[in-house]
PDB file of N, CA and C in Angstrom:
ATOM      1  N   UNK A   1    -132.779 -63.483 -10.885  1.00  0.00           N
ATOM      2  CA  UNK A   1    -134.083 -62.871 -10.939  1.00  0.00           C
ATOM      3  C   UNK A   1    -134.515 -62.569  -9.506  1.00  0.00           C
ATOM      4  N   UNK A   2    -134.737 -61.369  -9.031  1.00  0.00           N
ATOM      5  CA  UNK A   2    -135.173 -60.535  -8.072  1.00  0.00           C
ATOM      6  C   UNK A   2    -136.713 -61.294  -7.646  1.00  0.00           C
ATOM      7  N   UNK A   3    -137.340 -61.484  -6.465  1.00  0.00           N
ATOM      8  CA  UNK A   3    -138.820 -61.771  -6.602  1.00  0.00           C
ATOM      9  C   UNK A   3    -138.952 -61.515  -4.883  1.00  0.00           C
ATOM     10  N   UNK A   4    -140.191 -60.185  -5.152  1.00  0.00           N
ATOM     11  CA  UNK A   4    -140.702 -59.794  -4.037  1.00  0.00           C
ATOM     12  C   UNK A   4    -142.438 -60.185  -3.870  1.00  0.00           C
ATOM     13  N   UNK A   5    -142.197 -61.132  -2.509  1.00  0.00           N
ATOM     14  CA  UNK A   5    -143.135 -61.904  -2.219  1.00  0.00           C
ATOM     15  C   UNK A   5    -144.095 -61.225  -0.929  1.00  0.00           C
ATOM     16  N   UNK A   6    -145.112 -60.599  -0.954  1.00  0.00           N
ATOM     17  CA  UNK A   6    -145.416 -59.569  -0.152  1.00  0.00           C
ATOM     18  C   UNK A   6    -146.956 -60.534   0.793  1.00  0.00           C
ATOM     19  N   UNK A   7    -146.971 -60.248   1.673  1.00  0.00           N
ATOM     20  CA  UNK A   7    -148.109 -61.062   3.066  1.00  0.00           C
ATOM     21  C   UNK A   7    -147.736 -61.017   4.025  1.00  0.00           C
ATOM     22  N   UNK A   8    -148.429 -60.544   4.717  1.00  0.00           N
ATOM     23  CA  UNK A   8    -148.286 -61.762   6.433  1.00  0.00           C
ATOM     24  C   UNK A   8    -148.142 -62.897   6.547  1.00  0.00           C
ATOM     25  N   UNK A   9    -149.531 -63.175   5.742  1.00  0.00           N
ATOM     26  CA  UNK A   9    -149.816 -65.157   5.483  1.00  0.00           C
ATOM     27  C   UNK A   9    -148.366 -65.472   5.588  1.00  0.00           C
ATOM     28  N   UNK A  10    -147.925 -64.972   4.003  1.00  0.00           N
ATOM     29  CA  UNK A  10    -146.680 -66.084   3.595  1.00  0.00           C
ATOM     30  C   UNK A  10    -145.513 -65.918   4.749  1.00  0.00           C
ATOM     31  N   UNK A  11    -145.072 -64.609   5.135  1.00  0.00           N
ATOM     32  CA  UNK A  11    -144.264 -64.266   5.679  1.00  0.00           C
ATOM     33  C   UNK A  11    -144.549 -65.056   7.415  1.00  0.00           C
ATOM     34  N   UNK A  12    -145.612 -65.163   7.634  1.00  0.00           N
ATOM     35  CA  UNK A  12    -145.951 -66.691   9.106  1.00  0.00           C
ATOM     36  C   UNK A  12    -145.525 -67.825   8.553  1.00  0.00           C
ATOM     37  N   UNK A  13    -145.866 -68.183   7.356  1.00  0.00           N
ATOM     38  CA  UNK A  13    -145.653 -69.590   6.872  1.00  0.00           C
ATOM     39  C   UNK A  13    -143.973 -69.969   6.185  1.00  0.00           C
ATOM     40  N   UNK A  14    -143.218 -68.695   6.278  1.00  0.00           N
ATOM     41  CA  UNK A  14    -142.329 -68.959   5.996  1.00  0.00           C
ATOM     42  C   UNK A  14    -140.993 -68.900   7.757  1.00  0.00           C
ATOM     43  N   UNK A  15    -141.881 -68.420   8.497  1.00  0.00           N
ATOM     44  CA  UNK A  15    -141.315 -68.389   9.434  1.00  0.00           C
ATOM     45  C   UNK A  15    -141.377 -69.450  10.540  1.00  0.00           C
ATOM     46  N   UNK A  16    -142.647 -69.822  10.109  1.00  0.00           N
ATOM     47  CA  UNK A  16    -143.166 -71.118  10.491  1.00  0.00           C
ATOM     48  C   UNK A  16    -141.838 -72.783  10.410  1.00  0.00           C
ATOM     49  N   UNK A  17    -141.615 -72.314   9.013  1.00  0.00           N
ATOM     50  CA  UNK A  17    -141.110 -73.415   7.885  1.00  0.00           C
ATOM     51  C   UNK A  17    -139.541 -73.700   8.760  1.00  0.00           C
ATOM     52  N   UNK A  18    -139.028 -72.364   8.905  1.00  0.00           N
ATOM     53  CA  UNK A  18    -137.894 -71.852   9.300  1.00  0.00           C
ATOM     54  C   UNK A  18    -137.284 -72.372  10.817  1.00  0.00           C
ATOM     55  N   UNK A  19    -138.613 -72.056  11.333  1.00  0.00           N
ATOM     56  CA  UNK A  19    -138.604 -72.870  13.185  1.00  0.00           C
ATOM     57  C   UNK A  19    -138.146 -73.732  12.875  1.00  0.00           C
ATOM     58  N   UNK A  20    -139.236 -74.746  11.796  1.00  0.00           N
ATOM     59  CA  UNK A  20    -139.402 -76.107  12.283  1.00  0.00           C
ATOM     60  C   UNK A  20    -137.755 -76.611  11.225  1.00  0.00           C
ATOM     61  N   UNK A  21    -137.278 -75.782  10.684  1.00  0.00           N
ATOM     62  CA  UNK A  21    -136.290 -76.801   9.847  1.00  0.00           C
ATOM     63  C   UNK A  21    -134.929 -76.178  10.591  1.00  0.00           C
ATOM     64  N   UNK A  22    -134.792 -75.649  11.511  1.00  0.00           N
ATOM     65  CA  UNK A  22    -134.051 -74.367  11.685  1.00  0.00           C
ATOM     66  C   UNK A  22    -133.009 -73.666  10.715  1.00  0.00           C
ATOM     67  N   UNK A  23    -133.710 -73.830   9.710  1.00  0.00           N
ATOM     68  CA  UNK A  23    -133.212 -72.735   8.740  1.00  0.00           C
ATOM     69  C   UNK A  23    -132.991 -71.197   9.033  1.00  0.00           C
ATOM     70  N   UNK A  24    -132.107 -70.232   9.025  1.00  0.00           N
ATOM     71  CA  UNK A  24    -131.942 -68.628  10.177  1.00  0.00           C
ATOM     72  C   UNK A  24    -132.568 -67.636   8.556  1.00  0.00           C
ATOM     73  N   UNK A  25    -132.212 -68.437   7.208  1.00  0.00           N
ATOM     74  CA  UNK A  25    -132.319 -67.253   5.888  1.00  0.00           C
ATOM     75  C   UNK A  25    -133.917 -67.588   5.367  1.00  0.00           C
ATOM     76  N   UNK A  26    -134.831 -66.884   5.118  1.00  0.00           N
ATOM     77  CA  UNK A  26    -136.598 -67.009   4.457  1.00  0.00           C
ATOM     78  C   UNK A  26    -135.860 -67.644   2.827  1.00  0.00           C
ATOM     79  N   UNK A  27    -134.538 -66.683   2.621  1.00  0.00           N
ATOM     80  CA  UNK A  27    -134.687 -67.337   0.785  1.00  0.00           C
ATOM     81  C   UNK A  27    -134.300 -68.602   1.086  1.00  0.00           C
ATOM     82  N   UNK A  28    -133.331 -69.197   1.363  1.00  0.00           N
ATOM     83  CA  UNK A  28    -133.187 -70.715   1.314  1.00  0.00           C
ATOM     84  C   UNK A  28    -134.185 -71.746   2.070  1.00  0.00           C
ATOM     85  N   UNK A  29    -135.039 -70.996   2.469  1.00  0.00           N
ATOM     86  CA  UNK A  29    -136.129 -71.881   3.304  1.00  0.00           C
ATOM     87  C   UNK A  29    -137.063 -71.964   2.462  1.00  0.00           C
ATOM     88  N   UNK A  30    -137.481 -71.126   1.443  1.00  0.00           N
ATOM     89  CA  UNK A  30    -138.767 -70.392   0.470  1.00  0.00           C
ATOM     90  C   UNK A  30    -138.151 -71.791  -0.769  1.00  0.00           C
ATOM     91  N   UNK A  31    -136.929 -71.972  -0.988  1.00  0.00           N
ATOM     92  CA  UNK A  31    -136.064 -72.231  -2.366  1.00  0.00           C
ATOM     93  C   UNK A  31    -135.903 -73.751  -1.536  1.00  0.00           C
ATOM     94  N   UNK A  32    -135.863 -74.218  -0.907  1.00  0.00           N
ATOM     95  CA  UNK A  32    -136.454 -75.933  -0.296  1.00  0.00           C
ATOM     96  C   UNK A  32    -137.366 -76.237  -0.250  1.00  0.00           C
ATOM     97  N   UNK A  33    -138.444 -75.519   0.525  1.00  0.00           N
ATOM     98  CA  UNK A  33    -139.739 -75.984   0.303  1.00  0.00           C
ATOM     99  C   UNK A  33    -140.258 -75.871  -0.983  1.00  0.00           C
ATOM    100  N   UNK A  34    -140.118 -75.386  -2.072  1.00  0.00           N
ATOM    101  CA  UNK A  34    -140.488 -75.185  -3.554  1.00  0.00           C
ATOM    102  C   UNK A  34    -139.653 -76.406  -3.904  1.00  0.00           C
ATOM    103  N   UNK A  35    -138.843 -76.932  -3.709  1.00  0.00           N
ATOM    104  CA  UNK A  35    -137.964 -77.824  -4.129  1.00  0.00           C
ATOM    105  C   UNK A  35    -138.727 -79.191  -3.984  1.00  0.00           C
ATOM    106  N   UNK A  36    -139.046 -79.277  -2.845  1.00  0.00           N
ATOM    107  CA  UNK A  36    -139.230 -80.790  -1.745  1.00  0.00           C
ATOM    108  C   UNK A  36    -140.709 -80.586  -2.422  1.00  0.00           C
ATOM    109  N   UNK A  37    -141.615 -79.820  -2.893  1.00  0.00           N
ATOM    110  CA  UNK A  37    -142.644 -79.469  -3.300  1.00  0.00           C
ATOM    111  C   UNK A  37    -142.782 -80.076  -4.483  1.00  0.00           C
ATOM    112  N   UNK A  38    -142.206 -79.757  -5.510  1.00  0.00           N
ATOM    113  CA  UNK A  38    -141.742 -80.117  -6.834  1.00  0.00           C
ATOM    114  C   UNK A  38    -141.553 -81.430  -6.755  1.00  0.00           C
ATOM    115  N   UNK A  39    -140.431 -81.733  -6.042  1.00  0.00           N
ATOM    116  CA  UNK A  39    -139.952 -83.567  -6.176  1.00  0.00           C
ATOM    117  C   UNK A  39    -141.223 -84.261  -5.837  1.00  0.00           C
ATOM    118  N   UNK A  40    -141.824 -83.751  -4.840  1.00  0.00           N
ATOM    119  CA  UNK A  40    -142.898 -84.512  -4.494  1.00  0.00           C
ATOM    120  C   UNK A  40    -143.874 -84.426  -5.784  1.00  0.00           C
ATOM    121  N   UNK A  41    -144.548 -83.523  -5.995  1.00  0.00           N
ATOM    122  CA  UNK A  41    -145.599 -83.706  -7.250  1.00  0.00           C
ATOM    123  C   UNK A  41    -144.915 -84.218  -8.522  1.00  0.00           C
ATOM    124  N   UNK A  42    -143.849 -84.107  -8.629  1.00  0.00           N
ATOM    125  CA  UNK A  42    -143.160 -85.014  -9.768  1.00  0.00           C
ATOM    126  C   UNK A  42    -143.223 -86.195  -9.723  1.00  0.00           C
ATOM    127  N   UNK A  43    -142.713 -86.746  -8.203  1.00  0.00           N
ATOM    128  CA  UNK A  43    -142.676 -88.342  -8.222  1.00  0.00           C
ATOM    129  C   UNK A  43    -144.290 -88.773  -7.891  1.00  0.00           C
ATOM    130  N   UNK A  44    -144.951 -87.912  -8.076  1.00  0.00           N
ATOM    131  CA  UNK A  44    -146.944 -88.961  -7.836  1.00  0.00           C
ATOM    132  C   UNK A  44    -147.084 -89.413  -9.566  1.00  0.00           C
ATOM    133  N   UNK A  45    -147.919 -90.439  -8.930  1.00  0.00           N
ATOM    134  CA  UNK A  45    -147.886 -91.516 -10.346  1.00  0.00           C
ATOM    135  C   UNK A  45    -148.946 -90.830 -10.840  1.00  0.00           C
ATOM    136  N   UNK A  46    -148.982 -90.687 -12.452  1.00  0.00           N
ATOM    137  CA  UNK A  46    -150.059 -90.198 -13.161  1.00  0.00           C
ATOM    138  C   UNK A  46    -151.490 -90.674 -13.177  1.00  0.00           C
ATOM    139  N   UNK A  47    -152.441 -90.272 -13.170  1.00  0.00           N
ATOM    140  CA  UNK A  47    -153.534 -91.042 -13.572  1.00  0.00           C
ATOM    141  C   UNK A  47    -153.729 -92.512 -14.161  1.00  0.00           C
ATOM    142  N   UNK A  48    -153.027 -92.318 -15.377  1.00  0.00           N
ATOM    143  CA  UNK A  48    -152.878 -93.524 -16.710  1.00  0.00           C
ATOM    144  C   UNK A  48    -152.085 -94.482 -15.660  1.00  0.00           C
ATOM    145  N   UNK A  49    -150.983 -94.345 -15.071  1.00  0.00           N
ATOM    146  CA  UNK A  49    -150.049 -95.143 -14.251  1.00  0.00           C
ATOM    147  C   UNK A  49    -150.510 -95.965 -13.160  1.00  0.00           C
ATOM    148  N   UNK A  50    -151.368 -95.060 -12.242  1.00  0.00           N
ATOM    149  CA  UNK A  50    -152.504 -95.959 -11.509  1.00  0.00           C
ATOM    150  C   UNK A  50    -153.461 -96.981 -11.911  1.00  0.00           C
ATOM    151  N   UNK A  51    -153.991 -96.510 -12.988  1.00  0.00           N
ATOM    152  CA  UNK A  51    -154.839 -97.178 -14.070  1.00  0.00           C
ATOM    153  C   UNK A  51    -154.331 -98.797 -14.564  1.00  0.00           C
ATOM    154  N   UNK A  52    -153.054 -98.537 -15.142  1.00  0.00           N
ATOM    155  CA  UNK A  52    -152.004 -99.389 -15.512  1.00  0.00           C
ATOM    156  C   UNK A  52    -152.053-100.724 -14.308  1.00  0.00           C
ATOM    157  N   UNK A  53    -151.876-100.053 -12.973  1.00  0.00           N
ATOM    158  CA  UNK A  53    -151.321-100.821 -12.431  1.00  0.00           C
ATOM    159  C   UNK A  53    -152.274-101.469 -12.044  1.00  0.00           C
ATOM    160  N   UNK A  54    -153.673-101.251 -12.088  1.00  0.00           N
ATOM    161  CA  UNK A  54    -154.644-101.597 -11.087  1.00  0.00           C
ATOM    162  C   UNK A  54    -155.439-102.924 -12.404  1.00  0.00           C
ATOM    163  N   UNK A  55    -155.257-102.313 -13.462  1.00  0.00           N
ATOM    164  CA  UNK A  55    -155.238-103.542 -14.667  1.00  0.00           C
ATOM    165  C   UNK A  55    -154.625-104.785 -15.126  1.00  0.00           C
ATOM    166  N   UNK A  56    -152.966-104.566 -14.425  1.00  0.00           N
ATOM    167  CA  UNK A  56    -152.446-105.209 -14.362  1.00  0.00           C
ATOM    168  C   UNK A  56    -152.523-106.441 -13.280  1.00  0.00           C
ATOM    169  N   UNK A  57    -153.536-106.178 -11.877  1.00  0.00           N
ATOM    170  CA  UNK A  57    -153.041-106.810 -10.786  1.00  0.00           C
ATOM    171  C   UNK A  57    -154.350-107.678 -11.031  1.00  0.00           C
ATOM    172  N   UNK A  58    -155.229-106.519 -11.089  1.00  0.00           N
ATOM    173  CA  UNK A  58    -156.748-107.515 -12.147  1.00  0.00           C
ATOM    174  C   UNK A  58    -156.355-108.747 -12.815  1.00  0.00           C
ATOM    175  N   UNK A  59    -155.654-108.495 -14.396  1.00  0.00           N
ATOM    176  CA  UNK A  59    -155.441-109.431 -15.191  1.00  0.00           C
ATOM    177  C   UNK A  59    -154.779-110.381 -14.383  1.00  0.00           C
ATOM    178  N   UNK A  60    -153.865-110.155 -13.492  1.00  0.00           N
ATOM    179  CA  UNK A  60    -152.797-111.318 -12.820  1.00  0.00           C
ATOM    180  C   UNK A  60    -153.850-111.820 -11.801  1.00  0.00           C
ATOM    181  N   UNK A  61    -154.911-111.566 -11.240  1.00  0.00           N
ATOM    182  CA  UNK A  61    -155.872-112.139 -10.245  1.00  0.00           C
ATOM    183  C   UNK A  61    -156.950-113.004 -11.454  1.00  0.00           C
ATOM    184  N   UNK A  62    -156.982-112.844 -12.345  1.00  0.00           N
ATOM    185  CA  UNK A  62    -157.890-113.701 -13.621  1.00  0.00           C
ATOM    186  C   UNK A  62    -159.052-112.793 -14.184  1.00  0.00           C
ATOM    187  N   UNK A  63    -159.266-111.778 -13.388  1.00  0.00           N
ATOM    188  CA  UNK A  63    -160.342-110.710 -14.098  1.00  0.00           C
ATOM    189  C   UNK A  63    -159.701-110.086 -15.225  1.00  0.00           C
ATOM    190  N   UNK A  64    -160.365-110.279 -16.197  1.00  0.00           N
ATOM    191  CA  UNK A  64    -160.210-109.511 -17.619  1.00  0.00           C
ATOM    192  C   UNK A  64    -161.423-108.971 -18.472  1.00  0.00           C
ATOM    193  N   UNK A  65    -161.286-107.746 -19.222  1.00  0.00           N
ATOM    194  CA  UNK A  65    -162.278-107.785 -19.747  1.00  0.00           C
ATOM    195  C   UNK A  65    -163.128-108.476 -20.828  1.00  0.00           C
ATOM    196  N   UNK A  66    -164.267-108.931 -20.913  1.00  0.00           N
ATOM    197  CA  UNK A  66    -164.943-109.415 -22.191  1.00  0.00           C
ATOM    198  C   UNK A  66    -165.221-109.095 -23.138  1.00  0.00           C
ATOM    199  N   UNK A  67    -165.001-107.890 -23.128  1.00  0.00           N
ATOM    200  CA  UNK A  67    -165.992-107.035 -24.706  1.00  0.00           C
ATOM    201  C   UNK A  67    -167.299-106.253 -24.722  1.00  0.00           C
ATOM    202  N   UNK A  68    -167.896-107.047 -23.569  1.00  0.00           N
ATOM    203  CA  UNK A  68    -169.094-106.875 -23.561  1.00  0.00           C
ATOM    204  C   UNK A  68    -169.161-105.600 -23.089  1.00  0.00           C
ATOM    205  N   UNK A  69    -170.716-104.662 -23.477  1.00  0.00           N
ATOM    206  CA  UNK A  69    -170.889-103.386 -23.178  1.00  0.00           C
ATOM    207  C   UNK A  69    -172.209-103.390 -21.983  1.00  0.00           C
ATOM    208  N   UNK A  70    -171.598-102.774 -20.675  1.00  0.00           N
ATOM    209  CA  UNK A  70    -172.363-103.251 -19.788  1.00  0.00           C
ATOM    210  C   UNK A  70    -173.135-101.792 -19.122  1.00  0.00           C
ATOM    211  N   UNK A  71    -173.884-100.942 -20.436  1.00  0.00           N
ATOM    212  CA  UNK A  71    -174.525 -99.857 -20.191  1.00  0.00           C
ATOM    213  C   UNK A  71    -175.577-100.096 -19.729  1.00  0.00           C
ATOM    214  N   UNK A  72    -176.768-100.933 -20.734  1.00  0.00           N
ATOM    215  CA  UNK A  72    -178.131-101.458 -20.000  1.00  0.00           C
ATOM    216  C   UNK A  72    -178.058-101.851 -18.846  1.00  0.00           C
ATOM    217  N   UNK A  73    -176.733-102.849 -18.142  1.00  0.00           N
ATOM    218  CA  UNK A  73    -177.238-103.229 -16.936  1.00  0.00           C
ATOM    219  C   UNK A  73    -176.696-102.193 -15.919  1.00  0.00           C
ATOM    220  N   UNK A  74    -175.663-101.390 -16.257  1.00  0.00           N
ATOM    221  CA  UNK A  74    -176.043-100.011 -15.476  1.00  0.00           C
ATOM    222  C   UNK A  74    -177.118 -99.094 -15.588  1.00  0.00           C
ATOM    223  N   UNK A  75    -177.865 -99.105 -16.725  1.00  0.00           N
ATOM    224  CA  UNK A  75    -179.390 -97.932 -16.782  1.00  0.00           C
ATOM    225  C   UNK A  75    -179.880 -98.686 -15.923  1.00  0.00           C
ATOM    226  N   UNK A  76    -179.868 -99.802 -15.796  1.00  0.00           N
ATOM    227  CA  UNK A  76    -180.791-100.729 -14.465  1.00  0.00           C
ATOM    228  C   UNK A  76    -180.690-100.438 -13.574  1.00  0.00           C
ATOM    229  N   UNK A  77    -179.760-100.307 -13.039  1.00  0.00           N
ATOM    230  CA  UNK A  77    -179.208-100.171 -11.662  1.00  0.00           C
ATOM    231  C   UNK A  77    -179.194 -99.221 -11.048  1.00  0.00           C
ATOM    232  N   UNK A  78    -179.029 -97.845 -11.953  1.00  0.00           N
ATOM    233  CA  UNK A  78    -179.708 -96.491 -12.004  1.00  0.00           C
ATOM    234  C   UNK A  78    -181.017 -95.967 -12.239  1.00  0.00           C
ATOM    235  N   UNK A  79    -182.418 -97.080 -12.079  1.00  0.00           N
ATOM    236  CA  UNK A  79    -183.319 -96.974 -12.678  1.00  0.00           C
ATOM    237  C   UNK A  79    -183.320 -95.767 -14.032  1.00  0.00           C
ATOM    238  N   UNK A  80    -182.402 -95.983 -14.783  1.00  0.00           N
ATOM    239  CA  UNK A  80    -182.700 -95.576 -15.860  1.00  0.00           C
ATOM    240  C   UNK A  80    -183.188 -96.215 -17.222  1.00  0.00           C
ATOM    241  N   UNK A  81    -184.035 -97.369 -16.804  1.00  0.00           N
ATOM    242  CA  UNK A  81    -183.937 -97.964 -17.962  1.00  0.00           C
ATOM    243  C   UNK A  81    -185.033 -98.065 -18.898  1.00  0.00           C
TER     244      UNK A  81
END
């Protein structure tokens, strides 16, 4: 698949990319950084995963939740009450 990528912008930022990696070709420099791009946002932990973990270190420190619904004493605290 053919793909014509048209700017200045990009065409600085790909030349940019190129200095610094000394890469001499824009396509194999364009086709790494999309790469190293990808791996990276692939390997960030999801939302839920952070969540997970930060519950987990809680429960293992002795904080757990009670049940209890602790809206009123936030309308408080927000003078919303």
């Amino acid at each position: 698949m053919t793909m014509l990528i048209k700017g200045d912008e990009i065409d600085d930022l790909v030349a940019k990319y190129c200095a610094i990696t000394g890469l001499r070709n824009k396509s194999e420099a364009v086709r790494q950084a999309l790469a190293a791009q990808i791996a990276a946002l692939s390997a960030k932990e999801s939302l839920a995963e952070r969540i997970a973990a930060i519950q987990s270190r809680a429960a293992a420190s002795g904080i757990v939740a009670d049940g209890r619904d602790d809206k009123a004493f936030m309308d408080a605290m927000w003078g919303e009450d």
